[in-house]
Protein backbone atom coordinates (compact mmCIF):
# COMPACT_ATOMS: atom_id res chain seq x y z
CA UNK A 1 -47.74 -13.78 20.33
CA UNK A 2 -51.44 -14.85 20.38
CA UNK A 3 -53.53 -13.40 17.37
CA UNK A 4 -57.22 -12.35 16.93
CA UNK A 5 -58.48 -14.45 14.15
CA UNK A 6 -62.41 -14.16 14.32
CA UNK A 7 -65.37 -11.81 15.32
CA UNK A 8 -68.82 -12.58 15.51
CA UNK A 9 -71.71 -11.16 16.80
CA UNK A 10 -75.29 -12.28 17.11
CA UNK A 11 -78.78 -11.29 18.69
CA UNK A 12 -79.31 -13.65 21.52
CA UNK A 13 -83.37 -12.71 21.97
CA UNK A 14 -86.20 -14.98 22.67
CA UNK A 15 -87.27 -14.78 18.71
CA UNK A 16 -83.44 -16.10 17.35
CA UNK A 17 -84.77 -19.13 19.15
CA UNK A 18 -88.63 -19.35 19.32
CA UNK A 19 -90.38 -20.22 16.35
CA UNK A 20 -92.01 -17.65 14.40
CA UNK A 21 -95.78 -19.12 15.34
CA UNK A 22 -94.98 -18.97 19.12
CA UNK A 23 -94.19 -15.20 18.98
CA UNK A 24 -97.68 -14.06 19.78
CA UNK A 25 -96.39 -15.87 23.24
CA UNK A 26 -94.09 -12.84 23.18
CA UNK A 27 -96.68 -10.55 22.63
CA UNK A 28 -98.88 -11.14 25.74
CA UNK A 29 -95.76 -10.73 27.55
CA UNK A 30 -94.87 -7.19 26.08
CA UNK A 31 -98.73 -6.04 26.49
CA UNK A 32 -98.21 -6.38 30.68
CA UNK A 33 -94.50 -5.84 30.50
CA UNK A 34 -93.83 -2.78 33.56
CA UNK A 35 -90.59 -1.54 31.69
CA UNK A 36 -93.22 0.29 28.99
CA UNK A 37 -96.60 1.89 28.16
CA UNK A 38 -97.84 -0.78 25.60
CA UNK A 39 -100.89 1.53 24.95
CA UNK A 40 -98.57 4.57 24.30
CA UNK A 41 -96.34 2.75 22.30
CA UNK A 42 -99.51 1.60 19.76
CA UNK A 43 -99.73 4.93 18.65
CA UNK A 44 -96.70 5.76 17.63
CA UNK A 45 -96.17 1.78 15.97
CA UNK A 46 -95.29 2.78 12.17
CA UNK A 47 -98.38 3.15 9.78
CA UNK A 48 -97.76 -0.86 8.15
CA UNK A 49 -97.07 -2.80 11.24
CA UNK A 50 -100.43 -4.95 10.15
CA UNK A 51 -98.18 -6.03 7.52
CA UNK A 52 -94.91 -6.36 9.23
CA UNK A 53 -96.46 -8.52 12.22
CA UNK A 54 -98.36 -11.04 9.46
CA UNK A 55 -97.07 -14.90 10.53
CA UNK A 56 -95.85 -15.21 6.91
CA UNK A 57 -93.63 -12.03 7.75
CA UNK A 58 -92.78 -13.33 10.90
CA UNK A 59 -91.22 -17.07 9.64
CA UNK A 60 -89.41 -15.39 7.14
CA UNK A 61 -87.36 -13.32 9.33
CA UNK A 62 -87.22 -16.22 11.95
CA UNK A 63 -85.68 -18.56 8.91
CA UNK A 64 -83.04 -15.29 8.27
CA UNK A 65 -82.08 -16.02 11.51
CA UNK A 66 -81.53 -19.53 11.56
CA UNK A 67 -79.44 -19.15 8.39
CA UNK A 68 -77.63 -16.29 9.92
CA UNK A 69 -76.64 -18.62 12.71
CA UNK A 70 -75.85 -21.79 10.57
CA UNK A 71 -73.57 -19.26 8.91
CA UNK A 72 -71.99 -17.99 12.33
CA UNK A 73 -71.59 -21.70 12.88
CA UNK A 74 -69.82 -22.92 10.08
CA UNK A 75 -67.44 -19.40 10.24
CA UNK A 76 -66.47 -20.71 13.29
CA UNK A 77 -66.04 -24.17 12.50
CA UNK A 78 -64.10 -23.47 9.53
CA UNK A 79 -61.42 -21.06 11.48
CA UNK A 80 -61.07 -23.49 14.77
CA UNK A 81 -59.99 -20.78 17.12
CA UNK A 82 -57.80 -21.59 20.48
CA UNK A 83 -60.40 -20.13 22.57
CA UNK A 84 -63.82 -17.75 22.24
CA UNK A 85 -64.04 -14.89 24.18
CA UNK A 86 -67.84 -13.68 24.80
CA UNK A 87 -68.88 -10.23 25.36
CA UNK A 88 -72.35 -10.88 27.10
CA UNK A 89 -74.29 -9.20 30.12
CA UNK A 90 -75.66 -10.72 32.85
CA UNK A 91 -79.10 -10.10 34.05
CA UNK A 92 -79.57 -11.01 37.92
CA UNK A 93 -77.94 -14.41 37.07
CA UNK A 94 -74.57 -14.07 39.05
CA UNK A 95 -74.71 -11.14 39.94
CA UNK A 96 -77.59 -8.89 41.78
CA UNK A 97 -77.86 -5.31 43.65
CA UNK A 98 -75.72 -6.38 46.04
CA UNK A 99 -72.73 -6.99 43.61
CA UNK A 100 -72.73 -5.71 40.20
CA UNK A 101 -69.70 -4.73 38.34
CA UNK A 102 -69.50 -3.10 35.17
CA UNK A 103 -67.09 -5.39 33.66
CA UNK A 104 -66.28 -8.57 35.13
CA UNK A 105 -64.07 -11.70 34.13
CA UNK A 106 -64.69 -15.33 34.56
CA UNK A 107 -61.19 -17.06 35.30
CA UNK A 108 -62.70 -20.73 36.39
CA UNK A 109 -61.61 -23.51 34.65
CA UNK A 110 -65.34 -24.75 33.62
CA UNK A 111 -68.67 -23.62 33.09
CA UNK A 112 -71.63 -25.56 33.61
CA UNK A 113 -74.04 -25.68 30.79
CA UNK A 114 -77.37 -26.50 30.55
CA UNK A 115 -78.81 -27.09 27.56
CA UNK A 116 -82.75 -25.97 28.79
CA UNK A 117 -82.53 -23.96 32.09
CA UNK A 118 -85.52 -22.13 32.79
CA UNK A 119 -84.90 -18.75 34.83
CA UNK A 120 -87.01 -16.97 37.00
CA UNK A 121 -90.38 -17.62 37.77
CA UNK A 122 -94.06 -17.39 35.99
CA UNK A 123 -95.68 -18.08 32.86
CA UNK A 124 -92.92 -16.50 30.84
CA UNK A 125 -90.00 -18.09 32.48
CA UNK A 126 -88.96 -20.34 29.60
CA UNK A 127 -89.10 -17.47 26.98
CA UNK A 128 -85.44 -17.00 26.95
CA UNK A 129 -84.28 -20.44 27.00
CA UNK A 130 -86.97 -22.06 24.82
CA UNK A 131 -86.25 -24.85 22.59
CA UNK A 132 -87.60 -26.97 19.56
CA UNK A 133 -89.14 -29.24 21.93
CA UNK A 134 -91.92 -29.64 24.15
CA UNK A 135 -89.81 -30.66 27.12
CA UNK A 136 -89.27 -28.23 29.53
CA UNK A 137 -87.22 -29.97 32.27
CA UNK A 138 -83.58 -29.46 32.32
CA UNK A 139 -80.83 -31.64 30.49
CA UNK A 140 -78.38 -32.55 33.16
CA UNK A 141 -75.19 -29.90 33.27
CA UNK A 142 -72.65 -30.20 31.28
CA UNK A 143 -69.03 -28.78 32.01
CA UNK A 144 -67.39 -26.75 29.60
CA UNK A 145 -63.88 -25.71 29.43
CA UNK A 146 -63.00 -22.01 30.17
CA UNK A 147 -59.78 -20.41 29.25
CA UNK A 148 -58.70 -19.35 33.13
CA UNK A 149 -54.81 -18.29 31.68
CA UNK A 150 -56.11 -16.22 29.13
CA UNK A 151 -58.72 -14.74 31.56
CA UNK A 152 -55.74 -14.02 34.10
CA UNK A 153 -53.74 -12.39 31.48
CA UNK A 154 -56.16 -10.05 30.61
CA UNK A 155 -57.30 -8.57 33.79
CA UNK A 156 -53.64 -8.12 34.89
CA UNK A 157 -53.12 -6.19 31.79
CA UNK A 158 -56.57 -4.04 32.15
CA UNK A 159 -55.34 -3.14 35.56
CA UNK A 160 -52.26 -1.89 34.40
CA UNK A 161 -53.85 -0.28 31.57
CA UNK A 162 -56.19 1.56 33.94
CA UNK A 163 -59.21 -0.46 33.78
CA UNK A 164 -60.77 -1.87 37.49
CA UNK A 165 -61.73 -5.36 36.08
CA UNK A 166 -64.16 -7.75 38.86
CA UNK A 167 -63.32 -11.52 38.85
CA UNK A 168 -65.82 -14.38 38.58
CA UNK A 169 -64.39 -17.33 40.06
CA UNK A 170 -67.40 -19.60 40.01
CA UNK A 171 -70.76 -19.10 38.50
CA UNK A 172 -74.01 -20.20 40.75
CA UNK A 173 -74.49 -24.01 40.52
CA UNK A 174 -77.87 -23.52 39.92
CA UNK A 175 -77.90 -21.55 37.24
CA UNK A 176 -74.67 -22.20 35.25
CA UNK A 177 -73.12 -19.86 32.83
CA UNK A 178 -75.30 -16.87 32.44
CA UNK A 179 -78.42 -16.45 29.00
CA UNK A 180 -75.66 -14.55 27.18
CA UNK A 181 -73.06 -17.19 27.15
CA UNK A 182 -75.66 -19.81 27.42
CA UNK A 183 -77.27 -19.29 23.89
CA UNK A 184 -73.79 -19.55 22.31
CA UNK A 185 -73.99 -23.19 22.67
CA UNK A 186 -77.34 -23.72 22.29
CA UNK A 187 -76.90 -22.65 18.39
CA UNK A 188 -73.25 -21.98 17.23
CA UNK A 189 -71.17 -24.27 19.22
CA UNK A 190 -73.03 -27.51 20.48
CA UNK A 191 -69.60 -29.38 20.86
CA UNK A 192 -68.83 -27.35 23.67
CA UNK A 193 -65.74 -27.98 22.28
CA UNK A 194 -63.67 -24.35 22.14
CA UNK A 195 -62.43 -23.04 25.48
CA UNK A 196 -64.95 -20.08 26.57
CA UNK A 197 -63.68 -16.69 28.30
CA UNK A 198 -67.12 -15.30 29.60
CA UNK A 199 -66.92 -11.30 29.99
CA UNK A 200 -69.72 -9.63 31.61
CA UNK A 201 -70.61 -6.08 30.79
CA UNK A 202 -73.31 -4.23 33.28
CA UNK A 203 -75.35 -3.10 30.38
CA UNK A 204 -78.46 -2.02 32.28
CA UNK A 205 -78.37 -1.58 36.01
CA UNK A 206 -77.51 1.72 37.57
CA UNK A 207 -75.85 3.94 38.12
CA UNK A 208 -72.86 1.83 37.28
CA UNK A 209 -73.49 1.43 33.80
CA UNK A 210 -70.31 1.94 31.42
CA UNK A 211 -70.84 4.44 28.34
CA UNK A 212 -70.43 3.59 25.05
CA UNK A 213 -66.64 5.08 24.97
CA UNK A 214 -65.67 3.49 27.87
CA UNK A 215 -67.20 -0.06 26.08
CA UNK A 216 -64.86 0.76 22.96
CA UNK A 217 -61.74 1.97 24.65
CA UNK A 218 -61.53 -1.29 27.13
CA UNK A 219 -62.56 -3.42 23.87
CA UNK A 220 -59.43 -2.23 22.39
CA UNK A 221 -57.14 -2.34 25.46
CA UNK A 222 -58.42 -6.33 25.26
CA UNK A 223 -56.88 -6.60 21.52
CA UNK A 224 -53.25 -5.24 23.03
CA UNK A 225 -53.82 -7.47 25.43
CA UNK A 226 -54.04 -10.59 23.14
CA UNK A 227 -51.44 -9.15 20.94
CA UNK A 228 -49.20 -8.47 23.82
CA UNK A 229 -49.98 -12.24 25.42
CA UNK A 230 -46.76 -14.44 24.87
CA UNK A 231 -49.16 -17.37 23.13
CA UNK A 232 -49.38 -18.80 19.81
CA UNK A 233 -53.22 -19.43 20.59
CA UNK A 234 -55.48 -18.07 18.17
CA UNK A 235 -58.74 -16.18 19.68
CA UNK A 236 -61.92 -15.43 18.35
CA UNK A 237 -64.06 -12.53 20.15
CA UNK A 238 -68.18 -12.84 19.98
CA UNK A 239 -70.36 -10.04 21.20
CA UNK A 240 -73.80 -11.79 22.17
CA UNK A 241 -76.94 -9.99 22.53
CA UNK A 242 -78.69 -6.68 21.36
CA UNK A 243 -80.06 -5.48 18.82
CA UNK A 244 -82.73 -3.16 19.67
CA UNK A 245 -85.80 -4.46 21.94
CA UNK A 246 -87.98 -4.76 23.77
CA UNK A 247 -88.84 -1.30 21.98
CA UNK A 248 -87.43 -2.21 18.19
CA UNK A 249 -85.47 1.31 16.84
CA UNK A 250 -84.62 0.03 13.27
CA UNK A 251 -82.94 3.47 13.32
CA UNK A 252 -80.42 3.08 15.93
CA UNK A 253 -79.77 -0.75 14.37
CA UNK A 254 -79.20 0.59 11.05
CA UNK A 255 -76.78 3.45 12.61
CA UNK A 256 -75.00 0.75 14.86
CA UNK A 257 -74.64 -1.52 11.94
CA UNK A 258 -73.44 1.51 9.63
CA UNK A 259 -70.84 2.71 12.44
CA UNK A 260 -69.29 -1.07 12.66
CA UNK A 261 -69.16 -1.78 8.71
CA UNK A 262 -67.42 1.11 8.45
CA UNK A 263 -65.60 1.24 11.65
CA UNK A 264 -66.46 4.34 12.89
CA UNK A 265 -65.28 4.55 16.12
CA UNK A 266 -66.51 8.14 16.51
CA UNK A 267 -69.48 7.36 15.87
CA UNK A 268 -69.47 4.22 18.40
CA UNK A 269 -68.08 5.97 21.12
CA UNK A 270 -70.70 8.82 21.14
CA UNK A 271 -73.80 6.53 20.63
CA UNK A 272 -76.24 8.98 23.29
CA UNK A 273 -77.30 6.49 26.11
CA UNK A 274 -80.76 7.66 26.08
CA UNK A 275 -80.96 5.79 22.84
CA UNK A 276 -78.88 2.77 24.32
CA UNK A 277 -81.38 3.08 27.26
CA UNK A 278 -84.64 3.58 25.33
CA UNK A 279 -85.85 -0.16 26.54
CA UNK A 280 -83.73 -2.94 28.28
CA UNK A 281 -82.59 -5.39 26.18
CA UNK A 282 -81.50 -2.07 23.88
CA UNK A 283 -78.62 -1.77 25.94
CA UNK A 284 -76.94 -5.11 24.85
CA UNK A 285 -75.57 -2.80 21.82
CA UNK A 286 -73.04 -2.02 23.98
CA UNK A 287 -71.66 -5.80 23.91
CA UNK A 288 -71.18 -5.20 20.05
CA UNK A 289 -69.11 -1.66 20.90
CA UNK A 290 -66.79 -3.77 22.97
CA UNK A 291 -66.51 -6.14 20.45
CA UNK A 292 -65.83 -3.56 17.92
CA UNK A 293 -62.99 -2.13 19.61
CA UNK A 294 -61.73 -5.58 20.00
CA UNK A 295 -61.98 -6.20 16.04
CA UNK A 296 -61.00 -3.16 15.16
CA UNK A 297 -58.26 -4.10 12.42
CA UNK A 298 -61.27 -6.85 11.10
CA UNK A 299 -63.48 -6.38 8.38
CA UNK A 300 -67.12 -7.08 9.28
CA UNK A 301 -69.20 -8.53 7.33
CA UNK A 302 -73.16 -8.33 8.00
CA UNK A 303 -75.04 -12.00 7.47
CA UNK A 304 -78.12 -10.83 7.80
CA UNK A 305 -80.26 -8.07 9.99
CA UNK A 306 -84.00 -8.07 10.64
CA UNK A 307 -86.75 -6.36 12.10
CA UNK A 308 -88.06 -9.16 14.23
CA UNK A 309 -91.75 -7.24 14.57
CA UNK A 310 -93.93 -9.59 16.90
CA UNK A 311 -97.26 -6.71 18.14
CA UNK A 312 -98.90 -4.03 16.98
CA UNK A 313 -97.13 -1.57 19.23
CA UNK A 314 -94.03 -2.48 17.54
CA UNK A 315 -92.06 -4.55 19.82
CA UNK A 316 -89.93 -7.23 19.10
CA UNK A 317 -86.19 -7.66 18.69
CA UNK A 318 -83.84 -6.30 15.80
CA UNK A 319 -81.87 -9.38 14.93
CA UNK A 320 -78.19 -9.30 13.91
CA UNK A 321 -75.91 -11.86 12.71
CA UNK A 322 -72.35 -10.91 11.42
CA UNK A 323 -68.75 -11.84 11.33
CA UNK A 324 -65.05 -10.21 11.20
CA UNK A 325 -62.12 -11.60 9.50
């Protein structure tokens, strides 16, 4: 039978892959940003965000990051899984008002990646995808192997463990495998070289969004389904995205953290969503509680967690890097 071998998870925002003097870029975006009141939120910043915000501050948490990931990358190097699944959500990439599923499978047999894809429109369209260069134009797709028998498996076995699982057949040629599944091969797998199983989680579009039990219980009905899938393969699971932002809650990190160290499921499951849904990218957490329930029998081990300050009101990203085995 097929056997989990590996967990990771990692923060997949803007700062994990923007250097540390661009973040003021960040900033200017957060001071017009609609989702918040950046005046309200100034008053209520914590009494040394001067000092937390300083560029010195700043690079060092942006090198944590890059060390985390280096780490993440060699993990994964070193174990050589059979094929990755990634817990990621999708944000008006493939799917839009018109179609959006809480959890949704993608059985093709290849992905198209682009290395720089810029998404959506305006002066903050690259944020997300921004690299260490100062070309902005696209590198020209490249396919990437999916893990369709695996993916087939699984949602057969959800259904009959009473979970309504969507399909993905094909993502949009345009845009190519959504930001969530995107970034892992922008930093921890650049061979493209381990079969991908993207699973998309609605994290934050209503009214269909799944709680945090529901995100544990159908991470661990995806572990019985591995164990139960007549394969020798061995499968890594990566949650990508979260922590905390736009609105950083170094509270609800450290409790999330806390909960998966020492596997709390309790304490997972009843995360309130008002916290989850505090700000948007906040709600990724719940790509980590699916994970979680996936890695259950795994030890975690946390690589490194930061603060990832970037304005005076206190926005900015909490940054998490960690591994089971």
């Amino acid at each position: 039978m097929a056997e989990i071998v590996l967990g990771l998870g990692a923060s997949h925002g803007p700062p994990v892959t923007m250097p540390a003097d661009l973040w003021h870029m960040l900033m200017t975006k957060d001071q017009v940003d609609k989702r918040m009141d950046y005046n309200e939120l100034l008053k209520t910043a914590p009494p040394d965000i001067e000092e937390q915000i300083t560029l010195e501050r700043k690079q060092a948490r942006y090198d944590a990051t890059q060390r985390a990931l280096v780490t993440l990358q060699d993990v994964l190097e070193n174990t050589k899984p059979d094929v990755l699944i990634v817990i990621g959500d999708d944000q008006n990439e493939q799917f839009d008002s018109d179609n959006m599923p809480a959890f949704s499978f993608y059985r093709g047999g290849t992905m198209q990646f682009f290395k720089r894809k810029q998404r959506g429109t305006g002066m903050f369209a690259n944020l997300q995808y921004h690299e260490h260069s100062n070309s902005t134009a696209p590198e020209a797709p490249r396919p990437c192997e999916a893990a369709p028998e695996l993916a087939d498996y699984l949602i057969r076995y959800l259904r009959d463990d009473d979970f309504d699982i969507s399909t993905c057949g094909e993502f949009k040629a345009d845009i190519g495998m959504g930001h969530a599944f995107n970034f892992v091969y922008r930093t921890i797998l650049p061979e493209c070289d381990i079969p991908m199983l993207p699973v998309m989680v609605n994290t934050m579009f209503g009214p269909n969004v799944p709680t945090a039990k529901r995100c544990y219980d159908i991470g661990q009905s995806i572990r019985r389904g591995i164990e139960s899938w007549d394969s020798s393969k061995n499968v890594a699971i990566m949650a990508s995205g979260g922590l905390s932002h736009v609105i950083i809650d170094e509270e609800l990190d450290r409790t999330v953290i806390d909960a998966l160290l020492e596997k709390d499921s309790d304490r997972l499951r009843s995360l309130p969503p008002e916290r989850l849904n505090r700000a948007a990218g906040t709600t990724e957490i719940r790509n980590w509680i699916v994970a979680a329930g996936a890695l259950e029998p795994l030890d975690m081990t946390l690589v490194s967690y930061e603060p990832g300050y970037r304005s005076p009101a206190a926005t900015g990203l909490g940054m998490g890097f960690a591994y089971w085995d």
